[in-house]
Protein backbone atom coordinates (compact mmCIF):
# COMPACT_ATOMS: atom_id res chain seq x y z
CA UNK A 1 32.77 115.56 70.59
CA UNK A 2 34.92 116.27 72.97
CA UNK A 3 38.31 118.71 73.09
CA UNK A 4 41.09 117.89 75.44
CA UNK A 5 42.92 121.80 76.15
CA UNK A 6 45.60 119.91 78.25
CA UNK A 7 47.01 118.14 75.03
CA UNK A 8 50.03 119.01 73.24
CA UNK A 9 47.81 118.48 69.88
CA UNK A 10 46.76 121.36 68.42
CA UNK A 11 43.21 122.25 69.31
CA UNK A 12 41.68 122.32 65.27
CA UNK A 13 43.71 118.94 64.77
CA UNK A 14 41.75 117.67 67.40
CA UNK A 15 38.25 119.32 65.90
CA UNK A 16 39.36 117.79 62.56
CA UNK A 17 39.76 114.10 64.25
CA UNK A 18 37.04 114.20 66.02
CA UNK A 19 34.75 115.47 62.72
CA UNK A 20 36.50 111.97 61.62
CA UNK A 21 35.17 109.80 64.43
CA UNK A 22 32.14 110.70 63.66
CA UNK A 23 31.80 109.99 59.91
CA UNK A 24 33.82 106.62 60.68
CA UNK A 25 31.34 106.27 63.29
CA UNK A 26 28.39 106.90 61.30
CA UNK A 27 27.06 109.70 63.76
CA UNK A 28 27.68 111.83 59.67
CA UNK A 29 27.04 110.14 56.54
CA UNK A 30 28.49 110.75 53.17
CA UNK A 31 26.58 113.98 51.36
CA UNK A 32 24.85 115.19 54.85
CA UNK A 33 25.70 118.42 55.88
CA UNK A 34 28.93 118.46 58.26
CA UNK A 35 28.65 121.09 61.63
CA UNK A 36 29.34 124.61 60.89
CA UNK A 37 32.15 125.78 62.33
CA UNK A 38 29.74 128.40 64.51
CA UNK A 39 28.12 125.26 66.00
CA UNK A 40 31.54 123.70 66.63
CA UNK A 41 32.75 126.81 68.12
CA UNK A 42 29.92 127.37 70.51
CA UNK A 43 29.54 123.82 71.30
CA UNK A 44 33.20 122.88 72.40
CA UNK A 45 34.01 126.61 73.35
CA UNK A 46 36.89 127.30 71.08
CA UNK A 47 37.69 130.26 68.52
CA UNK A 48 35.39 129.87 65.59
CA UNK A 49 38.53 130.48 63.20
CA UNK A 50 40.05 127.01 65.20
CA UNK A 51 36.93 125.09 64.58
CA UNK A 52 37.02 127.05 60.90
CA UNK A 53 40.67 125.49 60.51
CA UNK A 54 39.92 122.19 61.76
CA UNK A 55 37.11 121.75 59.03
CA UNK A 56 39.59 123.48 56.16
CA UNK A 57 41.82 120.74 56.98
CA UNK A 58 39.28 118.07 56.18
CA UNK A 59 38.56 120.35 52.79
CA UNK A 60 42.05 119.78 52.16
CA UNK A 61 42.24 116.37 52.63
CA UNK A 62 39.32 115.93 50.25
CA UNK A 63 36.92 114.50 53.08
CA UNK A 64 34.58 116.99 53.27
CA UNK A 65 33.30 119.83 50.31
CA UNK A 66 32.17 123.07 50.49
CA UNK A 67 28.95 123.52 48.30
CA UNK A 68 28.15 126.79 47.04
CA UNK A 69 25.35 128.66 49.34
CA UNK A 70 24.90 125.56 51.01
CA UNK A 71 27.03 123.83 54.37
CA UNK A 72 29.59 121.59 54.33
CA UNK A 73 28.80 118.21 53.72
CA UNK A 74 30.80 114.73 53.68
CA UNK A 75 32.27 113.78 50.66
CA UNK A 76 31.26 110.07 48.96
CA UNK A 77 33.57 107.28 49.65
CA UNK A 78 35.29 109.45 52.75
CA UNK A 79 33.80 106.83 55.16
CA UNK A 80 35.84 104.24 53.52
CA UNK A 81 38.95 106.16 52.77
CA UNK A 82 39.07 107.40 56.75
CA UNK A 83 38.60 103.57 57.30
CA UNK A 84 41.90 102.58 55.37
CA UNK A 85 43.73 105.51 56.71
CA UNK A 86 43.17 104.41 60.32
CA UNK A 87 43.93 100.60 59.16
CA UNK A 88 46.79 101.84 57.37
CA UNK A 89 48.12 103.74 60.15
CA UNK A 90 46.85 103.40 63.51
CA UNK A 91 46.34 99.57 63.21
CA UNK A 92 49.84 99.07 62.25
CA UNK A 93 51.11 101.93 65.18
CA UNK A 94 49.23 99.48 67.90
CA UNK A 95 50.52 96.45 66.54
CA UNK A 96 54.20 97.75 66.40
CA UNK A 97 54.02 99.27 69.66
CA UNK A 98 52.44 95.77 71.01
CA UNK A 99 55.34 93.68 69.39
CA UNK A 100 57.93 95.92 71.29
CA UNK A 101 56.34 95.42 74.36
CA UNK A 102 55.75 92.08 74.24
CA UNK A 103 59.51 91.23 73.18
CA UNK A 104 60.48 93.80 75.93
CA UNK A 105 58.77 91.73 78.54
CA UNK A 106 59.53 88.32 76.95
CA UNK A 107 55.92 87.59 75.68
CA UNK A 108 55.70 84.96 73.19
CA UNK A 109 54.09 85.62 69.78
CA UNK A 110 52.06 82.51 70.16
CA UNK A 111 50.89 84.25 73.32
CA UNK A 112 50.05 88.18 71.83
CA UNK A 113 48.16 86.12 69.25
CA UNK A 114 46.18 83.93 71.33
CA UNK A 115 45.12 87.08 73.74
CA UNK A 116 44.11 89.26 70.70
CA UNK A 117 42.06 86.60 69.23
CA UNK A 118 40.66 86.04 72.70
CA UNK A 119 39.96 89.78 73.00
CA UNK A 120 38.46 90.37 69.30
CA UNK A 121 36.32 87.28 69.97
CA UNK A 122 34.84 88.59 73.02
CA UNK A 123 34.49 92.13 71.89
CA UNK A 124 32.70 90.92 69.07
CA UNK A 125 30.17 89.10 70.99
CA UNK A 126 29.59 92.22 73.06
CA UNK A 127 28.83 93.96 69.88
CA UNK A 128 26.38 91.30 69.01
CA UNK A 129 24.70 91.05 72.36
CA UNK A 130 24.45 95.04 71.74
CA UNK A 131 26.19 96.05 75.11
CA UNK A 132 29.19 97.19 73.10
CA UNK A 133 29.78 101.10 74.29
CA UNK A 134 33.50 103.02 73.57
């Protein structure tokens, strides 16, 4: 997890995405105990109030719970809400942005199409062949 002080995002946005990642990612899993925000705050050196924030937000949103004398943990079915969120949102911000540039620059549709399948394809494989790393 990793916090970028150079970015016009708010630092406990950031904490809160990047508490996302991971449960998208599987790094948390649904009913585990999430990091307390003393961990986070040590860990990325930030205010423990911002990393506090950052988790409240995910409270909020209904993606994490706060049991009674116990830590946080990840609520059931978050993994697969976050996942239609970021299809939902981010998916469709790429694609959109890709259209525009690829009209912009006079890049056929036949062509975007073609490169993306090319690219899913091989990214796929590398996945399969295990040599996949983000």
């Amino acid at each position: 997890m990793r916090i970028d002080f150079n970015s016009i995002k708010p630092i406990y946005i950031q904490v809160a995405e990047a508490i996302e990642d991971d449960i998208v990612t599987g790094k948390l899993k649904e009913g585990e105990p999430v990091y307390s925000q003393l961990i986070l705050s040590r860990e990325l050196g930030i205010n423990p109030a911002t990393a506090a924030k950052g988790i409240n937000q995910l409270v909020s949103k209904g993606i994490l719970e706060k049991q009674r004398g116990l830590s946080m943990t990840v609520v059931t079915g978050a993994t697969e809400r976050l996942l239609k969120e970021r299809r939902d949102t981010e998916i469709m911000d790429l694609a959109e942005k890709l259209v525009d540039a690829a009209l912009k620059v006079g890049v056929t549709k036949e062509t975007v199409i073609k490169e993306i399948t090319r690219l899913f394809e091989s990214s796929r494989e590398n996945q399969r062949e295990g040599s996949y790393n983000e």
